[in-house]
PDB file of N, CA and C in Angstrom:
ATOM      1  N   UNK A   1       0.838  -1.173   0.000  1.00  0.00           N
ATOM      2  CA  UNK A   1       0.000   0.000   0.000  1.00  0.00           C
ATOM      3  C   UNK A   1       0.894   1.252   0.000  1.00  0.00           C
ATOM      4  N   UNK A   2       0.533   2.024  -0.916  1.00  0.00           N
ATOM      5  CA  UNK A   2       1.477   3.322  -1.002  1.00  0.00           C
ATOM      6  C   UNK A   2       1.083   4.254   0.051  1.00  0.00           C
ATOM      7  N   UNK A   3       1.995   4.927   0.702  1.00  0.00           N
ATOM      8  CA  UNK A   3       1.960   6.051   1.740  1.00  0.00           C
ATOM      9  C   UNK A   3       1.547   7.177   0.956  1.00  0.00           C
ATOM     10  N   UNK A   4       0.572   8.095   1.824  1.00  0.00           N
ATOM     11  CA  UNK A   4      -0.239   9.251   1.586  1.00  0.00           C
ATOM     12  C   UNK A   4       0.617  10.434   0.912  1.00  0.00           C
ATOM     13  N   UNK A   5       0.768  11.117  -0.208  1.00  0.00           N
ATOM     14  CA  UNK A   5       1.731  12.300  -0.112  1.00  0.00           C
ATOM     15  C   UNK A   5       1.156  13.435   0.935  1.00  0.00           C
ATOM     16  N   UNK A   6       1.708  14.182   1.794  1.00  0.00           N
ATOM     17  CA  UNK A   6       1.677  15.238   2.824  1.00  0.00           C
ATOM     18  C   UNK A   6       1.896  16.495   1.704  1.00  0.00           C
ATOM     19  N   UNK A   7       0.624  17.295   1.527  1.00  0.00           N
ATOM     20  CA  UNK A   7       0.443  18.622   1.297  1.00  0.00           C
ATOM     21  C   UNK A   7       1.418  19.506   1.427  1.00  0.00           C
ATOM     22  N   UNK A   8       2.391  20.064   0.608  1.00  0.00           N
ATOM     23  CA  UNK A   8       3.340  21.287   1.237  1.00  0.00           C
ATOM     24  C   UNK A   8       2.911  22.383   0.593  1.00  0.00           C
ATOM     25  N   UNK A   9       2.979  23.380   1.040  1.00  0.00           N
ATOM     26  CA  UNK A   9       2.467  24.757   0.983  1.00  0.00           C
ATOM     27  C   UNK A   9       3.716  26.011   1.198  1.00  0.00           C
ATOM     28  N   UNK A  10       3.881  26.803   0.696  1.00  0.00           N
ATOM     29  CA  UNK A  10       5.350  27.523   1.131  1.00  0.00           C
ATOM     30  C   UNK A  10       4.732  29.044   1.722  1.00  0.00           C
ATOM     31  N   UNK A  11       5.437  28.888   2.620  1.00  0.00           N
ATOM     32  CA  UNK A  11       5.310  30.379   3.679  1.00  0.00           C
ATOM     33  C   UNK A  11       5.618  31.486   2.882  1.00  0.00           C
ATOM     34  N   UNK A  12       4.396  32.755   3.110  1.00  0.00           N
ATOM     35  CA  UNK A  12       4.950  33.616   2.230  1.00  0.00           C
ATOM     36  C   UNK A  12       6.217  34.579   2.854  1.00  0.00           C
ATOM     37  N   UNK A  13       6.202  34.472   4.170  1.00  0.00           N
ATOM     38  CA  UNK A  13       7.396  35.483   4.988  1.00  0.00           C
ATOM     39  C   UNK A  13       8.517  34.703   4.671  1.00  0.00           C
ATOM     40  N   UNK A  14       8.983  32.988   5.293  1.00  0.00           N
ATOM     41  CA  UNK A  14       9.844  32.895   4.943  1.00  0.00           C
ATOM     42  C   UNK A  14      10.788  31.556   4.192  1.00  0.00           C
ATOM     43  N   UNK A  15       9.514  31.549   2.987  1.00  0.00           N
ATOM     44  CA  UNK A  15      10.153  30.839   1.801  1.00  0.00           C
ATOM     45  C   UNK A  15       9.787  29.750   1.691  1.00  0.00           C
ATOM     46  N   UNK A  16       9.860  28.917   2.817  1.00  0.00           N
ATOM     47  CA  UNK A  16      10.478  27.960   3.216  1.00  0.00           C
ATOM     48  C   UNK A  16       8.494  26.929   2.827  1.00  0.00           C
ATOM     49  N   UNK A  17       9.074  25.681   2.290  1.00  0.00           N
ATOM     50  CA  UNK A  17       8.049  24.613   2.156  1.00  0.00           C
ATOM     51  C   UNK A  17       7.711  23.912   3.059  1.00  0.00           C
ATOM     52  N   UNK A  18       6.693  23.856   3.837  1.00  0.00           N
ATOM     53  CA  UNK A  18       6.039  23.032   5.116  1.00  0.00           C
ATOM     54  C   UNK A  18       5.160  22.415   4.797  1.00  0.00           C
ATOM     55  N   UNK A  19       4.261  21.274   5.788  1.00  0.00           N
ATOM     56  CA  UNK A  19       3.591  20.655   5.532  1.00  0.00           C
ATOM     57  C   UNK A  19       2.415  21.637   5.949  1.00  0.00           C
ATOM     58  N   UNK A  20       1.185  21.478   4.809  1.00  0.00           N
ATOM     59  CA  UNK A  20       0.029  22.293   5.356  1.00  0.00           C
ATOM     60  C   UNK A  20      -0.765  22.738   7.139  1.00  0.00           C
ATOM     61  N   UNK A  21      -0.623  21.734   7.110  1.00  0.00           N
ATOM     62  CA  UNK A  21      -0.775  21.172   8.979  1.00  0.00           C
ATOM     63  C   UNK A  21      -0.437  22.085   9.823  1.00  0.00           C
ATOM     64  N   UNK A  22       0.863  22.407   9.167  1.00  0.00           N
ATOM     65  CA  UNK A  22       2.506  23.191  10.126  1.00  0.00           C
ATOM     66  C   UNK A  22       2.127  24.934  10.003  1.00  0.00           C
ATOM     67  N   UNK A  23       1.440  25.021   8.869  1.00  0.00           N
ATOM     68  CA  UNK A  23       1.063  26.731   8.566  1.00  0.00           C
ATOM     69  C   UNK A  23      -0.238  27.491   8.955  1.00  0.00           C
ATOM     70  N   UNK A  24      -0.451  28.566   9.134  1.00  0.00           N
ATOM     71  CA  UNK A  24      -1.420  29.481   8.972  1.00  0.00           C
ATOM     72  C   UNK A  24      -1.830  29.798   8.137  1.00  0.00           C
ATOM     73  N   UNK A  25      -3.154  29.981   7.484  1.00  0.00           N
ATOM     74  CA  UNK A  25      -3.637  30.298   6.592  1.00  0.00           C
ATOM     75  C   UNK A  25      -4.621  31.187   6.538  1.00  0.00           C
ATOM     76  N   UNK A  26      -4.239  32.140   5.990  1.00  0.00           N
ATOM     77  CA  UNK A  26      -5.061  33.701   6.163  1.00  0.00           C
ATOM     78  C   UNK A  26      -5.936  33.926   4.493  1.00  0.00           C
ATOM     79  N   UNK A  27      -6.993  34.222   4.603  1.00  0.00           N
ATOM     80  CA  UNK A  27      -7.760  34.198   3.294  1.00  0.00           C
ATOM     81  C   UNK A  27      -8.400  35.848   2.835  1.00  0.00           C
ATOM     82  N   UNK A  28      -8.519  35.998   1.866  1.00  0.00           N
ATOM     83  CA  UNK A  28      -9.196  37.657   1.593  1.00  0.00           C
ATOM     84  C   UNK A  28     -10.000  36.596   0.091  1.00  0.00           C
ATOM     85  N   UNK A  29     -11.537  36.957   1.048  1.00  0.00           N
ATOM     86  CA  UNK A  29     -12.455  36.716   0.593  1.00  0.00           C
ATOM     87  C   UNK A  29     -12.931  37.099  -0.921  1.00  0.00           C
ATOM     88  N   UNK A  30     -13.679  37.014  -1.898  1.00  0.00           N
ATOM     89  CA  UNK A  30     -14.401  37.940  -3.217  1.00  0.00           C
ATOM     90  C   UNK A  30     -14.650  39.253  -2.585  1.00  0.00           C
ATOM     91  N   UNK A  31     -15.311  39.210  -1.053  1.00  0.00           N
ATOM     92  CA  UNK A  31     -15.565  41.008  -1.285  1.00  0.00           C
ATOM     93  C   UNK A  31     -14.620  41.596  -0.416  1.00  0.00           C
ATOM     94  N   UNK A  32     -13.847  41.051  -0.415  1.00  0.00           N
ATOM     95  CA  UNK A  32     -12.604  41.717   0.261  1.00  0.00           C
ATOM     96  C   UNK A  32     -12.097  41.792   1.959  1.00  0.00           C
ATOM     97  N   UNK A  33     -12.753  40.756   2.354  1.00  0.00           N
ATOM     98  CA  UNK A  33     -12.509  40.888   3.650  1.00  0.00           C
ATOM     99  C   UNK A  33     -11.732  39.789   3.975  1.00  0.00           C
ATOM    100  N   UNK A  34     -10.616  39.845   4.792  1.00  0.00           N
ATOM    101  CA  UNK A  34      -9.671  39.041   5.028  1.00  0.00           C
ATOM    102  C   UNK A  34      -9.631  38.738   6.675  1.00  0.00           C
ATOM    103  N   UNK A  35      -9.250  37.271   7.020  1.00  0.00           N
ATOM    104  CA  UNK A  35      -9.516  36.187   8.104  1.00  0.00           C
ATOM    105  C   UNK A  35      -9.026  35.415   8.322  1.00  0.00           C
ATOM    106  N   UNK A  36      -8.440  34.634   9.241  1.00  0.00           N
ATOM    107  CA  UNK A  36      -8.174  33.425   9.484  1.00  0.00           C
ATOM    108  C   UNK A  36      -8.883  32.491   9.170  1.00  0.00           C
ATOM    109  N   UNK A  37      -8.269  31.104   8.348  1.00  0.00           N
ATOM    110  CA  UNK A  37      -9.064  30.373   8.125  1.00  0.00           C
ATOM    111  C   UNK A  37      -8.509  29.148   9.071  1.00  0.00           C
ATOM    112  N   UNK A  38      -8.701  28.983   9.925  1.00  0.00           N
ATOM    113  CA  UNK A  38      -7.873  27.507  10.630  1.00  0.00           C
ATOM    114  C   UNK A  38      -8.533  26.129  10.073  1.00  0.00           C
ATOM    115  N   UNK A  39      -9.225  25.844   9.223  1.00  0.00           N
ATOM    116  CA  UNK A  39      -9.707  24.614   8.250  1.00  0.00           C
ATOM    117  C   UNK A  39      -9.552  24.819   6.805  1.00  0.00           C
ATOM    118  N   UNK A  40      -8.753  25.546   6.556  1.00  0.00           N
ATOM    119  CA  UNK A  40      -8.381  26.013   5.178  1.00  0.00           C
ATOM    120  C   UNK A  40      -8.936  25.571   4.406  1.00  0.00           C
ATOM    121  N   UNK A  41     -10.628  25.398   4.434  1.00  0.00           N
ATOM    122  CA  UNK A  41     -11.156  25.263   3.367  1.00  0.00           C
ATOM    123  C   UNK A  41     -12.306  26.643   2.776  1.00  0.00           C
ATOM    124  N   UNK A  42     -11.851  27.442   3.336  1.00  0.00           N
ATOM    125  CA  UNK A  42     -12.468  28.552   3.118  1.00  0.00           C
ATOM    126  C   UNK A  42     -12.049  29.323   1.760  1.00  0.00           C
ATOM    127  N   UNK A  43     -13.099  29.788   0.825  1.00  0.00           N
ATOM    128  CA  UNK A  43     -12.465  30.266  -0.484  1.00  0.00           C
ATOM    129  C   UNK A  43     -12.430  32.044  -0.547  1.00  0.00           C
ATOM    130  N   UNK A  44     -11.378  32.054  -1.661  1.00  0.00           N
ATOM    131  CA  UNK A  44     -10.700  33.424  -1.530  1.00  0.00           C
ATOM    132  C   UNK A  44      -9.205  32.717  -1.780  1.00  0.00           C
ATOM    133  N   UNK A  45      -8.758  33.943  -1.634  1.00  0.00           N
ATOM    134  CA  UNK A  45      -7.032  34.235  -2.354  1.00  0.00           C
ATOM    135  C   UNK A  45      -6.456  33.817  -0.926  1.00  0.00           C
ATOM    136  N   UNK A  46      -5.869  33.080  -0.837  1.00  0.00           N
ATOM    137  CA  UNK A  46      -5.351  32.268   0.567  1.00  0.00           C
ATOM    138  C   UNK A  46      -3.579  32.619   0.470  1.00  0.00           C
ATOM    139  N   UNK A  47      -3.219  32.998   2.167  1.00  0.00           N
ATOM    140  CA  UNK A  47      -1.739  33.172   1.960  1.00  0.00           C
ATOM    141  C   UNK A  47      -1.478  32.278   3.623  1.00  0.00           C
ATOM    142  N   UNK A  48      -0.091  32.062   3.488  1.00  0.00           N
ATOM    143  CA  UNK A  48       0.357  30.551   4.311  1.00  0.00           C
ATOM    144  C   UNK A  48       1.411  31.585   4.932  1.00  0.00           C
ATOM    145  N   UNK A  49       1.346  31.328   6.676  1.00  0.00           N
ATOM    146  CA  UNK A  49       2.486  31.836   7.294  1.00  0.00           C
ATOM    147  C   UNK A  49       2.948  30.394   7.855  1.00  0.00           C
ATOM    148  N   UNK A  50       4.243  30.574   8.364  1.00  0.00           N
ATOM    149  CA  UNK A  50       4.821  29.621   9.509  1.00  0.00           C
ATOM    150  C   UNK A  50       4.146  30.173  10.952  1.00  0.00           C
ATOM    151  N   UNK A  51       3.905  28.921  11.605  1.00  0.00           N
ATOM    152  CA  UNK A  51       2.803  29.468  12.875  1.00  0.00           C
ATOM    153  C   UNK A  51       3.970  29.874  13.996  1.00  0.00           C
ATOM    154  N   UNK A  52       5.045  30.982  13.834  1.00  0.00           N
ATOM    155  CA  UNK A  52       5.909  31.123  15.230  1.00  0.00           C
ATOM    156  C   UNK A  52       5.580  32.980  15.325  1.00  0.00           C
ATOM    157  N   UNK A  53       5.854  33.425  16.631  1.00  0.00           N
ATOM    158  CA  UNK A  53       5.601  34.740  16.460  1.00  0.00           C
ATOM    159  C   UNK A  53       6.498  35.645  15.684  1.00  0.00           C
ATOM    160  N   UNK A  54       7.549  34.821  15.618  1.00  0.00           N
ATOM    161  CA  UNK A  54       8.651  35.612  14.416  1.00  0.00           C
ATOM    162  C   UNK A  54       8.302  36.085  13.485  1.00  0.00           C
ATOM    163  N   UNK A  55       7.528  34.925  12.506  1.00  0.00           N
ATOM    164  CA  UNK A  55       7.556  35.264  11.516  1.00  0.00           C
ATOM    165  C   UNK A  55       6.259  35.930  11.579  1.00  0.00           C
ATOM    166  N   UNK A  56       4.879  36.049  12.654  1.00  0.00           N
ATOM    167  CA  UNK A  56       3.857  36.954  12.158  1.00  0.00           C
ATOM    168  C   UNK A  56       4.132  38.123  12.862  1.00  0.00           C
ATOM    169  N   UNK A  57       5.276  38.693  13.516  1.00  0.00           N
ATOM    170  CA  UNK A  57       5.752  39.894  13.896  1.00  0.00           C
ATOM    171  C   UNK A  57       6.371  41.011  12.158  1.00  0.00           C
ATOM    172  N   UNK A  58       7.253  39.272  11.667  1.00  0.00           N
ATOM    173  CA  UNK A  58       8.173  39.905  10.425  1.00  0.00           C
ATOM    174  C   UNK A  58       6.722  40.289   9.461  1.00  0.00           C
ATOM    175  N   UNK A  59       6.165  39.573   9.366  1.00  0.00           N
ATOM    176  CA  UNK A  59       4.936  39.848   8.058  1.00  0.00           C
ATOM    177  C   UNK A  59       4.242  41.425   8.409  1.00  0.00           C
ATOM    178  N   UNK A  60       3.935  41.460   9.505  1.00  0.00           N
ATOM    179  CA  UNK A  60       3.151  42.642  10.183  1.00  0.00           C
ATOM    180  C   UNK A  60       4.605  43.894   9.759  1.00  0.00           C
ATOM    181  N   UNK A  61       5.373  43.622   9.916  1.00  0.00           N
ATOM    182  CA  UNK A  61       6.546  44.633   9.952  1.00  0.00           C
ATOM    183  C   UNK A  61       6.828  45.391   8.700  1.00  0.00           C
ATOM    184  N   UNK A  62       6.845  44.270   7.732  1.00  0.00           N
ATOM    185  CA  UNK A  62       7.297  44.795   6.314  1.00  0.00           C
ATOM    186  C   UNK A  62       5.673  44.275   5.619  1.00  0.00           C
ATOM    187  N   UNK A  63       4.478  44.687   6.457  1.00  0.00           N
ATOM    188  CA  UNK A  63       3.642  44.240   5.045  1.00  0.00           C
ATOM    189  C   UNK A  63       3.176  43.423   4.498  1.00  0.00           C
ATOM    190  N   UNK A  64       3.978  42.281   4.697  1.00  0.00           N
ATOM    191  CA  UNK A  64       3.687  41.142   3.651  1.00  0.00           C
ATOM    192  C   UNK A  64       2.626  39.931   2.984  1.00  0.00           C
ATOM    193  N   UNK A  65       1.386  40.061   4.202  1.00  0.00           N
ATOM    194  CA  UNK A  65       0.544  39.637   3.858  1.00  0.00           C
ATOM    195  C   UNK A  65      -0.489  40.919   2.654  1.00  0.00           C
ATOM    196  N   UNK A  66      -0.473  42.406   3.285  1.00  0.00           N
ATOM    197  CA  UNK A  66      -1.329  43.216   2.694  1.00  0.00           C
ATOM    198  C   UNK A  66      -0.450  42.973   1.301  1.00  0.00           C
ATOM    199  N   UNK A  67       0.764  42.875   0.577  1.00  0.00           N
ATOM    200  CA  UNK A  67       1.002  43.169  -0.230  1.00  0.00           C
ATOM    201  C   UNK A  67       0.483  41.688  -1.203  1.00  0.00           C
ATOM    202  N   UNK A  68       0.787  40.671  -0.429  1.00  0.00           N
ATOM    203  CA  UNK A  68       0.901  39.325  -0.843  1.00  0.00           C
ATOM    204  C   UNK A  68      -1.196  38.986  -1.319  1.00  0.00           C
ATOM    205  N   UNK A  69      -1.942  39.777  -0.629  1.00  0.00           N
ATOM    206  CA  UNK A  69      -3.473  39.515  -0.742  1.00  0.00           C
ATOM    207  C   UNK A  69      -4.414  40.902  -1.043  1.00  0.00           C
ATOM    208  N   UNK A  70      -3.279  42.050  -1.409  1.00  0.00           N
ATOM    209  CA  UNK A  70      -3.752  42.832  -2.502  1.00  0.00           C
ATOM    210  C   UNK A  70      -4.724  43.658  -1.746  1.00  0.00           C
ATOM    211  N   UNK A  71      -4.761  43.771  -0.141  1.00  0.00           N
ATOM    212  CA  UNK A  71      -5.921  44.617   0.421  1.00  0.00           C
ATOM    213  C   UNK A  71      -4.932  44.902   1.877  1.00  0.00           C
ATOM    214  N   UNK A  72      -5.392  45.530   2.444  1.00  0.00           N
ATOM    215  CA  UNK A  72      -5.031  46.319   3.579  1.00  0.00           C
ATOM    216  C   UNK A  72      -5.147  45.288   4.562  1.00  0.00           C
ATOM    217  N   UNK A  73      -4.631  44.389   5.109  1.00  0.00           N
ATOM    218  CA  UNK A  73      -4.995  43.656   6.336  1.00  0.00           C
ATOM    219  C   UNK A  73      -5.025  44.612   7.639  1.00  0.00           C
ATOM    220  N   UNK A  74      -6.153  44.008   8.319  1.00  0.00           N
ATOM    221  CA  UNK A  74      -6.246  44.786   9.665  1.00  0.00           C
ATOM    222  C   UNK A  74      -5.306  44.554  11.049  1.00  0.00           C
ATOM    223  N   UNK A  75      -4.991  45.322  11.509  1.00  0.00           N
ATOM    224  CA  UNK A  75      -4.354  44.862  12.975  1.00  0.00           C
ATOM    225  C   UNK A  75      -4.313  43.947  13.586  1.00  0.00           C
ATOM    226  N   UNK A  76      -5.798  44.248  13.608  1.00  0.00           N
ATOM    227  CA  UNK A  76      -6.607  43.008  14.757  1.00  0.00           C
ATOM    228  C   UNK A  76      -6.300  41.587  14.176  1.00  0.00           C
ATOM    229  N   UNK A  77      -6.460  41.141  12.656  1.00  0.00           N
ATOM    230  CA  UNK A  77      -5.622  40.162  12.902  1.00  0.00           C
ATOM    231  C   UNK A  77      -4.385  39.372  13.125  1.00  0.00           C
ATOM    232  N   UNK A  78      -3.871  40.512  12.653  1.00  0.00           N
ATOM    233  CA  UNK A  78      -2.265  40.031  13.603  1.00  0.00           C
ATOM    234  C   UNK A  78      -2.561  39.861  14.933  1.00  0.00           C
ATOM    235  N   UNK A  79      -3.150  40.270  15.577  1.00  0.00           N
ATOM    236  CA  UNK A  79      -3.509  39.874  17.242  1.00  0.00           C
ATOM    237  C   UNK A  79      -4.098  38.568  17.301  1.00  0.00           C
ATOM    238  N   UNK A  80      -5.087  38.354  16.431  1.00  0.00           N
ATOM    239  CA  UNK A  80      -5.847  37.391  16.316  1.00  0.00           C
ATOM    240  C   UNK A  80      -4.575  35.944  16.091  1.00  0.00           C
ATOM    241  N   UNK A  81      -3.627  35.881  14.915  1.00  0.00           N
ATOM    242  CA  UNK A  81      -3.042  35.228  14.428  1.00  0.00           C
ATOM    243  C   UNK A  81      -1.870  34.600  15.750  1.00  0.00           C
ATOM    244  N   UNK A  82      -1.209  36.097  16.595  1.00  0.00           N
ATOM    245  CA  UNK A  82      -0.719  35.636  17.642  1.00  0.00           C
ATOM    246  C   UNK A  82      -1.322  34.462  18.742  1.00  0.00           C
ATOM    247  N   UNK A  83      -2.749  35.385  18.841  1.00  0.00           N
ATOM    248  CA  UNK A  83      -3.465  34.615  20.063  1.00  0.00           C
ATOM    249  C   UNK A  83      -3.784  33.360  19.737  1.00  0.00           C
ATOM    250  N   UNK A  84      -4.065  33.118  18.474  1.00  0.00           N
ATOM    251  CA  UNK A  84      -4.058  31.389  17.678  1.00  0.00           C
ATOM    252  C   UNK A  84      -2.556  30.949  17.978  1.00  0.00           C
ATOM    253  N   UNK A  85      -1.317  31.143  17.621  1.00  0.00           N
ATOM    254  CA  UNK A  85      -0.051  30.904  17.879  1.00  0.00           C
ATOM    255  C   UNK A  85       0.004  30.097  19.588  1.00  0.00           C
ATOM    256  N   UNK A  86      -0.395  31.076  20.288  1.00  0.00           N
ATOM    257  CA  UNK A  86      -0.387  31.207  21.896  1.00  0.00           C
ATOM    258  C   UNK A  86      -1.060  29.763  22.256  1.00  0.00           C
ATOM    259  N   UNK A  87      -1.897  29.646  21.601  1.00  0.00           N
ATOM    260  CA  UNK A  87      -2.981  28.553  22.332  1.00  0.00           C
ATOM    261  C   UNK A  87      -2.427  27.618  21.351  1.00  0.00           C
ATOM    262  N   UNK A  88      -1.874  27.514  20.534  1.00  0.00           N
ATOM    263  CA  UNK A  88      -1.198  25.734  20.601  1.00  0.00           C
ATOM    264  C   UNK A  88      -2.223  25.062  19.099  1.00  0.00           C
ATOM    265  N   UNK A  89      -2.858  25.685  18.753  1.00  0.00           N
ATOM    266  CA  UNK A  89      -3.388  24.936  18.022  1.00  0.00           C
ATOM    267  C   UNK A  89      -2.991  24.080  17.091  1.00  0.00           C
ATOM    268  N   UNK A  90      -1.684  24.866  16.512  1.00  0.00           N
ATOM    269  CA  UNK A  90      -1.027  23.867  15.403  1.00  0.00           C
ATOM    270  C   UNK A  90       0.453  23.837  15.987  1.00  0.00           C
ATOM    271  N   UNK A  91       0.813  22.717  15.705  1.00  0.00           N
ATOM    272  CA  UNK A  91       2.082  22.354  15.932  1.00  0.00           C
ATOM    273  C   UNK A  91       2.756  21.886  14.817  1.00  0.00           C
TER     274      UNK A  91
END
């Protein structure tokens, strides 16, 4: 029996190819509103962080999701994205 291939997805902060599981996934909807999706089956233009506070400090710093999903991301979810980080959800 052949083993399952594992989903990789590449972080947009930093490069790097992970298994879907391992990332965050932030979505900006058709009418433009952008969210966490933690079941990534939510549709819209979807962008993949690494789940450490590094890298959603670095994204918040230089931008990189608003530039990467073409709309203004709000604050609040960078707070949001931390406080998901905090509580463990993905490992």
């Amino acid at each position: 029996m052949q083993k399952k291939k594992t989903p990789l997805r590449k972080c947009i902060v930093t490069q790097e190819m992970k298994p879907k599981k391992e990332l965050l996934r932030v979505v900006r909807s058709p009418e433009g509103e952008v969210f966490l999706d933690p079941t990534s089956k939510k549709s819209g233009r979807g962008a993949y962080l690494t789940n450490d506070l590094e890298t959603i400090d670095l994204a918040q710093k230089k931008e990189i999701l608003s530039r990467h999903l073409k709309v203004k991301v709000p604050e609040e979810l960078y707070d949001e994205l931390r406080r998901y980080n905090l509580r463990g959800k993905i490992k």
